[in-house]
N, C-alpha and C. Protein backbone atom coordinates (compact mmCIF):
# COMPACT_ATOMS: atom_id res chain seq x y z
N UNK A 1 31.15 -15.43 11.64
CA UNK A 1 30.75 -14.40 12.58
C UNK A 1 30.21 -13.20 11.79
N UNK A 2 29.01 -12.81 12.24
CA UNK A 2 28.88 -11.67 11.54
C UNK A 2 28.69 -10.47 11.92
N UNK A 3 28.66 -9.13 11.22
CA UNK A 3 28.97 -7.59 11.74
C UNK A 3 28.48 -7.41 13.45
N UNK A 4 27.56 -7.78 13.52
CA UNK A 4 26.60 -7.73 15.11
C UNK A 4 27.28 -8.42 16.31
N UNK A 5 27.82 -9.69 16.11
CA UNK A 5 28.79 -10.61 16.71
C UNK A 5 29.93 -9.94 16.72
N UNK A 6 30.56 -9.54 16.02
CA UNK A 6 32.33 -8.99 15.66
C UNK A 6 31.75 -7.78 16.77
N UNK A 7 30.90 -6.97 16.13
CA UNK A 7 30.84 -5.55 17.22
C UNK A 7 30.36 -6.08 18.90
N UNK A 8 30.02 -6.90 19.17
CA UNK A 8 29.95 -7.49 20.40
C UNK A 8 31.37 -7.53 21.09
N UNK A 9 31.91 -8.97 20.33
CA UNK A 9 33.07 -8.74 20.45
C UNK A 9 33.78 -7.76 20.65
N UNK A 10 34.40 -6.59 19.76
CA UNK A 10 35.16 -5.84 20.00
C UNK A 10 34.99 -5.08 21.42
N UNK A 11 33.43 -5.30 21.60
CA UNK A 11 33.37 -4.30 23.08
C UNK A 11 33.48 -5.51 23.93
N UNK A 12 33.98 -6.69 24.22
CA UNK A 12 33.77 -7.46 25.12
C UNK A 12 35.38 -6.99 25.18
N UNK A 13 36.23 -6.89 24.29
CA UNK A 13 37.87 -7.22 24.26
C UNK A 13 38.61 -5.61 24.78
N UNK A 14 37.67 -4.77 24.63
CA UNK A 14 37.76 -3.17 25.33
C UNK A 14 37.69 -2.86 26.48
N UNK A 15 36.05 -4.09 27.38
CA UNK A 15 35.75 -3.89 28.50
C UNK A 15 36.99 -4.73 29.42
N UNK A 16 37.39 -5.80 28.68
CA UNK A 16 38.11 -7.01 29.70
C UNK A 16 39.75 -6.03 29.73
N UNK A 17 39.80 -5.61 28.53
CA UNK A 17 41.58 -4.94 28.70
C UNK A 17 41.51 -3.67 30.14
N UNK A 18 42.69 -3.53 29.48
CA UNK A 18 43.31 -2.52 30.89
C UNK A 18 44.01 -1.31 30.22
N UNK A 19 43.39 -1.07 29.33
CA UNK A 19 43.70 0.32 28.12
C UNK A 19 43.35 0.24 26.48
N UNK A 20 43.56 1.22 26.20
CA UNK A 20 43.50 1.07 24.75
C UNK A 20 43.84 -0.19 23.87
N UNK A 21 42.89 -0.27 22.62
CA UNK A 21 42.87 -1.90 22.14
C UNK A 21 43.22 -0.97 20.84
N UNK A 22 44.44 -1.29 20.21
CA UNK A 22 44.68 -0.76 18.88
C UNK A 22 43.76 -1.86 18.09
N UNK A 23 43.57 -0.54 16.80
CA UNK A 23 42.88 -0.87 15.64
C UNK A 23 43.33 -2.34 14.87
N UNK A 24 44.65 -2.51 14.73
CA UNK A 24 45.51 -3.32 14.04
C UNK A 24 45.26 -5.05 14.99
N UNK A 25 45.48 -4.81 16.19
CA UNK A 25 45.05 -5.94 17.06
C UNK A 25 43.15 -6.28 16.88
N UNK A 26 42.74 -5.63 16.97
CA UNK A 26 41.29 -6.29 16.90
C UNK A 26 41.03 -6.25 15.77
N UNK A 27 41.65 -5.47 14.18
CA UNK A 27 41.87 -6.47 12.93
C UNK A 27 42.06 -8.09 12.95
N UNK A 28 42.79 -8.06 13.73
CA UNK A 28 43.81 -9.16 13.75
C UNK A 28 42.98 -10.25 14.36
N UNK A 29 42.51 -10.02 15.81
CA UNK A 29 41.39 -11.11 16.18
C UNK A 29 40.40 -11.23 15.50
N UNK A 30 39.50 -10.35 14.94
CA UNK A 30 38.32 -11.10 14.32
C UNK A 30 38.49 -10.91 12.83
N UNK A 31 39.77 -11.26 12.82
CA UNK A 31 39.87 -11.59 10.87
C UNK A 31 39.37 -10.33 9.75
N UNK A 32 39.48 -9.91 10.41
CA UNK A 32 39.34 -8.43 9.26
C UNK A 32 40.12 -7.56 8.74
N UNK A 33 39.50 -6.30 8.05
CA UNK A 33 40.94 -5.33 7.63
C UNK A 33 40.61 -4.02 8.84
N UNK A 34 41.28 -3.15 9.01
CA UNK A 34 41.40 -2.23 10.09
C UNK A 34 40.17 -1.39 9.38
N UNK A 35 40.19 -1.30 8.30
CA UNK A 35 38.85 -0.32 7.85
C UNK A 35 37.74 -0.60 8.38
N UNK A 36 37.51 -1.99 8.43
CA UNK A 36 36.12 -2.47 8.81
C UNK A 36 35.55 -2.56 10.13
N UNK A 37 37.03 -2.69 11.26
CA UNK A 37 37.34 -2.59 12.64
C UNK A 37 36.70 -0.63 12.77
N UNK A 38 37.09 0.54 11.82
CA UNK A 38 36.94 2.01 11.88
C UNK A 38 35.31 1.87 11.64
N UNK A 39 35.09 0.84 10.77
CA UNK A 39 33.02 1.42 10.70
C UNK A 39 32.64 0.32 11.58
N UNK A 40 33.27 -0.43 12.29
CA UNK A 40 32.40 -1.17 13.02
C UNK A 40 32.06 0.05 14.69
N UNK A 41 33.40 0.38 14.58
CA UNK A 41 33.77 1.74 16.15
C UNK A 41 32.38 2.56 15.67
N UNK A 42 32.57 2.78 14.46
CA UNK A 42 31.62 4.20 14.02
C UNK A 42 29.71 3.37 14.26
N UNK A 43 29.78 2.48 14.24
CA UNK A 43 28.29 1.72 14.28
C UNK A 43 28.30 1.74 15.66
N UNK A 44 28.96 1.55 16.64
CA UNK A 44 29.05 0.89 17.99
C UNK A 44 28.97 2.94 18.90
N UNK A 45 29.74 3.33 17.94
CA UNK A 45 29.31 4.82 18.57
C UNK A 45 28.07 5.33 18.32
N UNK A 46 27.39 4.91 17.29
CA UNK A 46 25.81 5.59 16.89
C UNK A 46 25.25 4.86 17.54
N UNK A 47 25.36 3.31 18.08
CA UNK A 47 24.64 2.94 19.22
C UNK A 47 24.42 3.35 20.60
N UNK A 48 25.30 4.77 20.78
CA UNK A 48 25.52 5.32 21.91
C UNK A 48 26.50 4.96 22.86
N UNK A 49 27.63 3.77 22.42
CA UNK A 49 28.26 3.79 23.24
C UNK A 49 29.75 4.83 23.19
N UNK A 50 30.31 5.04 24.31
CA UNK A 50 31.42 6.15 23.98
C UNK A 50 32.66 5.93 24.40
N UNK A 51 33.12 5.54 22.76
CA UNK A 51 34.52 5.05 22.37
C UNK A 51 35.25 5.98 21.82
N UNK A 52 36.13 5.97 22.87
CA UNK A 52 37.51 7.56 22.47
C UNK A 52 38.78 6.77 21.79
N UNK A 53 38.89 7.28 20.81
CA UNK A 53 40.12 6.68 19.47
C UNK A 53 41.69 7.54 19.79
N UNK A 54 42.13 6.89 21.00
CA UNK A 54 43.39 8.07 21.45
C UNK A 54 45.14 7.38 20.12
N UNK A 55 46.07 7.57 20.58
CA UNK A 55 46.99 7.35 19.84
C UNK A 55 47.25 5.93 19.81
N UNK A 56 47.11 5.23 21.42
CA UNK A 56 47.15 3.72 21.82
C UNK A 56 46.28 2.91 20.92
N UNK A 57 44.91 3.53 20.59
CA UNK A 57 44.12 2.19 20.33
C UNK A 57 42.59 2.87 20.92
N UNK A 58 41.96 2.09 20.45
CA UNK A 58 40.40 2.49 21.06
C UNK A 58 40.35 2.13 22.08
N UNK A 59 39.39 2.99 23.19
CA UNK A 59 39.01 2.61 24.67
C UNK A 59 37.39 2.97 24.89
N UNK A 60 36.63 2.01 25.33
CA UNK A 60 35.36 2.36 25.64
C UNK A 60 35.09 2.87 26.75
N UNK A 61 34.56 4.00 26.88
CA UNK A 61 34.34 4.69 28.31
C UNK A 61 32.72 4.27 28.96
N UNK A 62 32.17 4.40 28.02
CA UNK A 62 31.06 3.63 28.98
C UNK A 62 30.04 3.25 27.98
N UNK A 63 29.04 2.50 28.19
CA UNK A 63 28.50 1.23 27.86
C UNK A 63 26.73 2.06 27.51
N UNK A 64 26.02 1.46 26.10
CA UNK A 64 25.04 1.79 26.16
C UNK A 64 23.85 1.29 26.70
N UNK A 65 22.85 2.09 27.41
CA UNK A 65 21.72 1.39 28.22
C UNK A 65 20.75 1.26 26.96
N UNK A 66 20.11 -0.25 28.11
CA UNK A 66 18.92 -0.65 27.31
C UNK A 66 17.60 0.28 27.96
N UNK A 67 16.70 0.22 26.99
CA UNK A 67 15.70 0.72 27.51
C UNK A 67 14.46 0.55 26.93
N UNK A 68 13.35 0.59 27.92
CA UNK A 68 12.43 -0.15 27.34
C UNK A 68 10.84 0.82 28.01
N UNK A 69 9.54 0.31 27.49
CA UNK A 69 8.66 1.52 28.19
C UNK A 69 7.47 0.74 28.35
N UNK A 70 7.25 0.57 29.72
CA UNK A 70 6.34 -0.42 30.19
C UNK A 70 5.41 0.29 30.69
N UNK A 71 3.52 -0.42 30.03
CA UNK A 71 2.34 0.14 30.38
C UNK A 71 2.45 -0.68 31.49
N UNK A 72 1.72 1.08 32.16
CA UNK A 72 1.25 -0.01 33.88
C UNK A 72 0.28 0.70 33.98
N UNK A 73 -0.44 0.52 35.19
CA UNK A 73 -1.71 0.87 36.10
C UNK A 73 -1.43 0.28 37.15
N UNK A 74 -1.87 1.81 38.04
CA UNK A 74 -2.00 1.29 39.71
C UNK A 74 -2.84 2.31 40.16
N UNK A 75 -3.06 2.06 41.59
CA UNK A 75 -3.35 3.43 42.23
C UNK A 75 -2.55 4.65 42.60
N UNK A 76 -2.69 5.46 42.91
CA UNK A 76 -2.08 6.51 43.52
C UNK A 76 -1.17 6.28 44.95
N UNK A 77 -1.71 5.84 45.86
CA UNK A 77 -0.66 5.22 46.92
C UNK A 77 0.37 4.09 46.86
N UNK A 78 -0.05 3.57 45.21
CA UNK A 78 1.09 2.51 45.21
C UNK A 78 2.07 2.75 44.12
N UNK A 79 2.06 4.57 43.82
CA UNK A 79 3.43 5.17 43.25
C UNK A 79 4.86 4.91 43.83
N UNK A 80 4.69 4.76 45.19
CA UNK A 80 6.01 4.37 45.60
C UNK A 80 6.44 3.12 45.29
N UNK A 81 5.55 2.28 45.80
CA UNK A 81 6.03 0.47 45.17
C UNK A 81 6.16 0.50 44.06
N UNK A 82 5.54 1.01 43.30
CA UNK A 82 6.13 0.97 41.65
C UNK A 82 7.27 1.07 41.41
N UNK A 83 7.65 2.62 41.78
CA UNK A 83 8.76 3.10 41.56
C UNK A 83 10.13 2.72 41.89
N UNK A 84 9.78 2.10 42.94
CA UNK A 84 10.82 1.52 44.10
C UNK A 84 10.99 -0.04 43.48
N UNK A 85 9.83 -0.68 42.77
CA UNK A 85 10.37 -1.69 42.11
C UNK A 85 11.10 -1.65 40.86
N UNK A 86 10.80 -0.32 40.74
CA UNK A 86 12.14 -0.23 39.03
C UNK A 86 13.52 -0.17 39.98
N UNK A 87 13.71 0.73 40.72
CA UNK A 87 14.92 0.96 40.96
C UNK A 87 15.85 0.04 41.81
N UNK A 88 15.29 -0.18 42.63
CA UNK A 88 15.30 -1.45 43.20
C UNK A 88 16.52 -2.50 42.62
N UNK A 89 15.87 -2.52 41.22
CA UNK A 89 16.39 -3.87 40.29
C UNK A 89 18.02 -3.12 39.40
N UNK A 90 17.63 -1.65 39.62
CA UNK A 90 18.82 -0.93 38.89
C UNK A 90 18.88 -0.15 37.47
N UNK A 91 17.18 -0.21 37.88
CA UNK A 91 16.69 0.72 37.03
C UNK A 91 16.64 2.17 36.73
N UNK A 92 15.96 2.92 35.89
CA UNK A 92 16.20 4.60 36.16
C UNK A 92 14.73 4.85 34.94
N UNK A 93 14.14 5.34 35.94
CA UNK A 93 12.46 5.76 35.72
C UNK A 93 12.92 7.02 34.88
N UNK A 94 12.78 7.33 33.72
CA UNK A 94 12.97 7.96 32.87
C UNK A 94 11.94 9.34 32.57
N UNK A 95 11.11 8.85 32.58
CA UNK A 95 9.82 10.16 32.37
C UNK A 95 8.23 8.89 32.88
N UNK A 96 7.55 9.92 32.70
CA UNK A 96 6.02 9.09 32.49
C UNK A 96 5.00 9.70 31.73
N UNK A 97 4.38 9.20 31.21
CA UNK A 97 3.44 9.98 30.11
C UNK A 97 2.59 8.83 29.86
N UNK A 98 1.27 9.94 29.38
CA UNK A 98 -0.12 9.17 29.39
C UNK A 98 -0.71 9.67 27.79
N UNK A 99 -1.48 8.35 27.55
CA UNK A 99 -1.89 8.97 26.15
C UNK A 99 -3.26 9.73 26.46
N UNK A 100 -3.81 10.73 26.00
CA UNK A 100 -4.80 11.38 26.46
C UNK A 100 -5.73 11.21 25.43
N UNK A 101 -7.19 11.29 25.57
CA UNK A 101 -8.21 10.95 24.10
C UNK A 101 -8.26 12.49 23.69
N UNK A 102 -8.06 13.26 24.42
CA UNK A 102 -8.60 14.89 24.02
C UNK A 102 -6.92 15.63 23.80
N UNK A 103 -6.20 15.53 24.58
CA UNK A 103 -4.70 16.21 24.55
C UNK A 103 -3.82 15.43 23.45
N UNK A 104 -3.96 14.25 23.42
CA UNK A 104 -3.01 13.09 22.87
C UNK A 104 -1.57 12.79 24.04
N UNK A 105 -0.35 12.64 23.61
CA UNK A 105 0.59 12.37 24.50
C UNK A 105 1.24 13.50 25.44
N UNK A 106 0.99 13.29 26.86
CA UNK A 106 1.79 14.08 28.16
C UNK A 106 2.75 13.40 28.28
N UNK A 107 3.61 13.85 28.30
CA UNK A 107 5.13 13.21 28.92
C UNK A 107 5.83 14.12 29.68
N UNK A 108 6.45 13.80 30.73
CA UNK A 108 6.91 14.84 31.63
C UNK A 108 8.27 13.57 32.27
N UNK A 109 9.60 14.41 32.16
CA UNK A 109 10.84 13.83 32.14
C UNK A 109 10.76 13.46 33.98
N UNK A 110 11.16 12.39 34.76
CA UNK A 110 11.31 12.41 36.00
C UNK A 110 12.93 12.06 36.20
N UNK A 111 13.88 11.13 35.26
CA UNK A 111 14.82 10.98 36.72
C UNK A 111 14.98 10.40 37.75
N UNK A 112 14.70 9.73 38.03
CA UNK A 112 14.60 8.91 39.29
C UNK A 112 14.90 7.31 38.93
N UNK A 113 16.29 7.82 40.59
CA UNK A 113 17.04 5.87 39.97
C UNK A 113 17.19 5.80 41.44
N UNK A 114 17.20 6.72 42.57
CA UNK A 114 17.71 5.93 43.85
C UNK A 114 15.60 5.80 44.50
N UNK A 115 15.51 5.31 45.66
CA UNK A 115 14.32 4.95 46.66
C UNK A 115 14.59 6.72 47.09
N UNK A 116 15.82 7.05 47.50
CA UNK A 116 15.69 8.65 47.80
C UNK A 116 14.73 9.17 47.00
N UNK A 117 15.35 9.64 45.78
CA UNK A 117 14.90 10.04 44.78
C UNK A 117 12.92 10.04 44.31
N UNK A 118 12.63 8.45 44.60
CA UNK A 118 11.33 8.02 44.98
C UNK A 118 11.07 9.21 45.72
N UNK A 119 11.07 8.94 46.91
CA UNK A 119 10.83 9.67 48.38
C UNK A 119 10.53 10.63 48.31
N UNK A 120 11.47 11.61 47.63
CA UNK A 120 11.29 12.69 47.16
C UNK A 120 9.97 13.18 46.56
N UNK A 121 9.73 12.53 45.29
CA UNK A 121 8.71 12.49 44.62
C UNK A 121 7.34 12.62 45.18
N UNK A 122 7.10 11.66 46.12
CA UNK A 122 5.75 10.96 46.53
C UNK A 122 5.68 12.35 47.07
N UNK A 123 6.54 12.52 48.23
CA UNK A 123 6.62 13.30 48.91
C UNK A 123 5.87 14.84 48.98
N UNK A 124 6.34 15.18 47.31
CA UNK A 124 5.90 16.52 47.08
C UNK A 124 4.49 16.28 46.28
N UNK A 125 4.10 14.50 45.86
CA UNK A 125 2.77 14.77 45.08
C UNK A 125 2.27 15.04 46.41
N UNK A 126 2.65 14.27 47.70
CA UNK A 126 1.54 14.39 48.71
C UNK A 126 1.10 15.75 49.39
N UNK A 127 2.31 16.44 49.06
CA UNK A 127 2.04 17.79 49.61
C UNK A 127 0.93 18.60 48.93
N UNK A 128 0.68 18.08 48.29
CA UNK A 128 -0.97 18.82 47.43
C UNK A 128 -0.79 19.70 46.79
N UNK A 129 0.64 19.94 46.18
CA UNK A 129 0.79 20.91 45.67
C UNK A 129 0.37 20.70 43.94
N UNK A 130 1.04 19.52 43.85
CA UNK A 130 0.53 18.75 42.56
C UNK A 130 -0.09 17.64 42.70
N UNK A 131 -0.60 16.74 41.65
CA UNK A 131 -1.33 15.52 41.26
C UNK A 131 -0.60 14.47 40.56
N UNK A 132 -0.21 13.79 40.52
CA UNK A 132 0.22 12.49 39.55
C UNK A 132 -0.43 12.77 38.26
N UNK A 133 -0.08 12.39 37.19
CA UNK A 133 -0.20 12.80 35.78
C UNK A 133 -0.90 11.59 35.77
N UNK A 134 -0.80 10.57 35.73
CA UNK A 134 -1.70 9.19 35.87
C UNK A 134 -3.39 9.40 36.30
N UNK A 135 -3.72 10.65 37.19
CA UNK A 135 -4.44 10.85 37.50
C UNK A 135 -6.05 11.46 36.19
N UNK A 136 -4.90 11.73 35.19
CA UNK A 136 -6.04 12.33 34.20
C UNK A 136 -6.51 10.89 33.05
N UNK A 137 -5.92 9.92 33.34
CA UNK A 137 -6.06 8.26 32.72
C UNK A 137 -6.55 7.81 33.63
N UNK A 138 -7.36 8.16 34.65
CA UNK A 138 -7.51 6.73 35.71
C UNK A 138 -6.42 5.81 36.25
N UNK A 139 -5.39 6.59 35.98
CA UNK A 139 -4.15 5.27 36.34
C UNK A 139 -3.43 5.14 35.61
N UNK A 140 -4.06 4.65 34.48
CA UNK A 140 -3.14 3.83 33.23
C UNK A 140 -2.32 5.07 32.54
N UNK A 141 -0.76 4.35 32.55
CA UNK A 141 0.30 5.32 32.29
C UNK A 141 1.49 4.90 31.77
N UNK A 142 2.72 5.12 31.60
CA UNK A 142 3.45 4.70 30.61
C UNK A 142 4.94 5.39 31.09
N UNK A 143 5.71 4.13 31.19
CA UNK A 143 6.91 4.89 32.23
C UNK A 143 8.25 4.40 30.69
N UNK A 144 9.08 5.23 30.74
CA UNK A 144 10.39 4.61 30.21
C UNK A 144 11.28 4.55 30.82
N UNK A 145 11.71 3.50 31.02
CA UNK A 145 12.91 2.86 31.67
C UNK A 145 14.40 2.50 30.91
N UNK A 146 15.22 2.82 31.82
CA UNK A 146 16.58 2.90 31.55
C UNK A 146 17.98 1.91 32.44
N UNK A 147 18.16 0.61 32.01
CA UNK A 147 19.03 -0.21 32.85
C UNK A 147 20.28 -0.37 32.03
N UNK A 148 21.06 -1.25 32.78
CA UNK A 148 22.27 -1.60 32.09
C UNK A 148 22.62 -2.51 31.03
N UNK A 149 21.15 -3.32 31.49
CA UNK A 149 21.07 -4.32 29.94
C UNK A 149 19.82 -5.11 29.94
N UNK A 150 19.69 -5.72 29.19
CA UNK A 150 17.99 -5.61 28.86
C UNK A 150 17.75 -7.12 30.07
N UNK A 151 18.37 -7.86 30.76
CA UNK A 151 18.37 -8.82 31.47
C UNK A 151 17.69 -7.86 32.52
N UNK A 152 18.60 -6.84 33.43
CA UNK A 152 17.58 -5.90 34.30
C UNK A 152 16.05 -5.30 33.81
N UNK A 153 16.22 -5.13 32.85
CA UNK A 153 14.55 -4.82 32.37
C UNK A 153 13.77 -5.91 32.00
N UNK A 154 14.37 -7.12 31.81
CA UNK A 154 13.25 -8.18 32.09
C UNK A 154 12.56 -8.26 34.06
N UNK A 155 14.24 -8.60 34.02
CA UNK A 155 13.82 -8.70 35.87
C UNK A 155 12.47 -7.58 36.63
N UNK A 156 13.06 -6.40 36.23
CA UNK A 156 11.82 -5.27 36.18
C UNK A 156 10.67 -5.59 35.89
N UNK A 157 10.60 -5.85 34.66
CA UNK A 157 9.09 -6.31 34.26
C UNK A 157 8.69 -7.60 34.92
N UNK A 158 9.08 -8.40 35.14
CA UNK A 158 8.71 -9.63 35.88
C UNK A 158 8.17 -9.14 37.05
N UNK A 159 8.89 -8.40 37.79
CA UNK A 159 8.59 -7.67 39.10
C UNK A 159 7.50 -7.36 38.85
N UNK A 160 6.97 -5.97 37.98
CA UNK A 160 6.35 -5.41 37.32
C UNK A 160 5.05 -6.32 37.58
N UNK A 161 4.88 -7.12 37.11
CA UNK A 161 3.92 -8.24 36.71
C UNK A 161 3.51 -9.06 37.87
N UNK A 162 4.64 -9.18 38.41
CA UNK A 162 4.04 -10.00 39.97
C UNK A 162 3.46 -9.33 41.26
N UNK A 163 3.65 -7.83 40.68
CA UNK A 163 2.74 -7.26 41.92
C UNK A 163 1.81 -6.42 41.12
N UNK A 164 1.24 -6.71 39.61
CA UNK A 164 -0.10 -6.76 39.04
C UNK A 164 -0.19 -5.47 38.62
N UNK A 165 1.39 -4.64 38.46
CA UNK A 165 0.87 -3.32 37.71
C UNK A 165 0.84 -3.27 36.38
N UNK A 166 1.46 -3.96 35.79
CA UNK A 166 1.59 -4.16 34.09
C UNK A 166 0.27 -4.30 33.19
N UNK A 167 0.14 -3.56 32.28
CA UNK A 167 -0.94 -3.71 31.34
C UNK A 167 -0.58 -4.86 30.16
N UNK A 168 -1.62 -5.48 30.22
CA UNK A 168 -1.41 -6.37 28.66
C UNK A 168 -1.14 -5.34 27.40
């Protein structure tokens, strides 16, 4: 088994318990010394996940997202179906940004994980107060996405692809 596998492990044996997993016990299952169990925690925390080291034993509080940043193109009225197909799947539309030939990269943070949230959005481009940022590309734009594991961001992109917004 090696370092990548063992750190899998250890978070599979954190998520399934019902409290703290001492250091000395998950030595113990994947054949190691407790030191190596302390830099594997310390690798698994720079991966973003957040593991609190109380007196019991380590406990993982929550889990790091995958994320991924898919070119698309659409029109302007089919911002909602887009959007609504990330979230939909359990996604979280992260920002969107366009590469520009004269500006270079716009990125502007959005947020948006419920169809509310959508709603919202469309809502106020339609009010004319603003424009879709997509609008200064012809379309073509660039979303980052945020799920629970990279299986939902396939599903996404599949989606993605079957209703023809995805760029090669």
């Amino acid at each position: 088994m090696d370092g990548k596998e063992r750190r899998q492990g250890i978070l599979k044996v954190m998520r399934e318990g019902e409290g703290p997993v001492s250091g000395e016990k998950l030595a113990k299952l994947f054949g190691v010394s407790r030191q190596v169990i302390v830099q594997d925690i310390a690798l698994l925390r720079a991966a973003d996940y957040e593991i609190l080291a109380t007196n019991r034993g380590y406990l993982c509080i929550s889990q790091a997202e995958a994320g991924r940043v898919f070119h698309v193109y659409h029109k302007n009225e089919e911002i909602a179906e887009e959007l609504n197909s990330i979230v939909d799947f359990g996604g979280t539309v992260v920002d969107v940004f366009v590469e520009h030939e004269s500006y270079g990269e716009l990125r502007v943070p959005l947020d948006i994980h419920t169809r509310r949230e959508v709603t919202e959005f469309v809502e106020n481009i339609r009010s004319g107060n603003s424009s879709p940022l997509m609008t200064i590309t012809c379309g073509d734009h660039f979303h980052t996405v945020r799920a629970a594991s990279e299986k939902i961001l396939d599903e996404i992109q599949e989606e993605l692809g079957k209703k023809g917004f995805l760029r090669e």
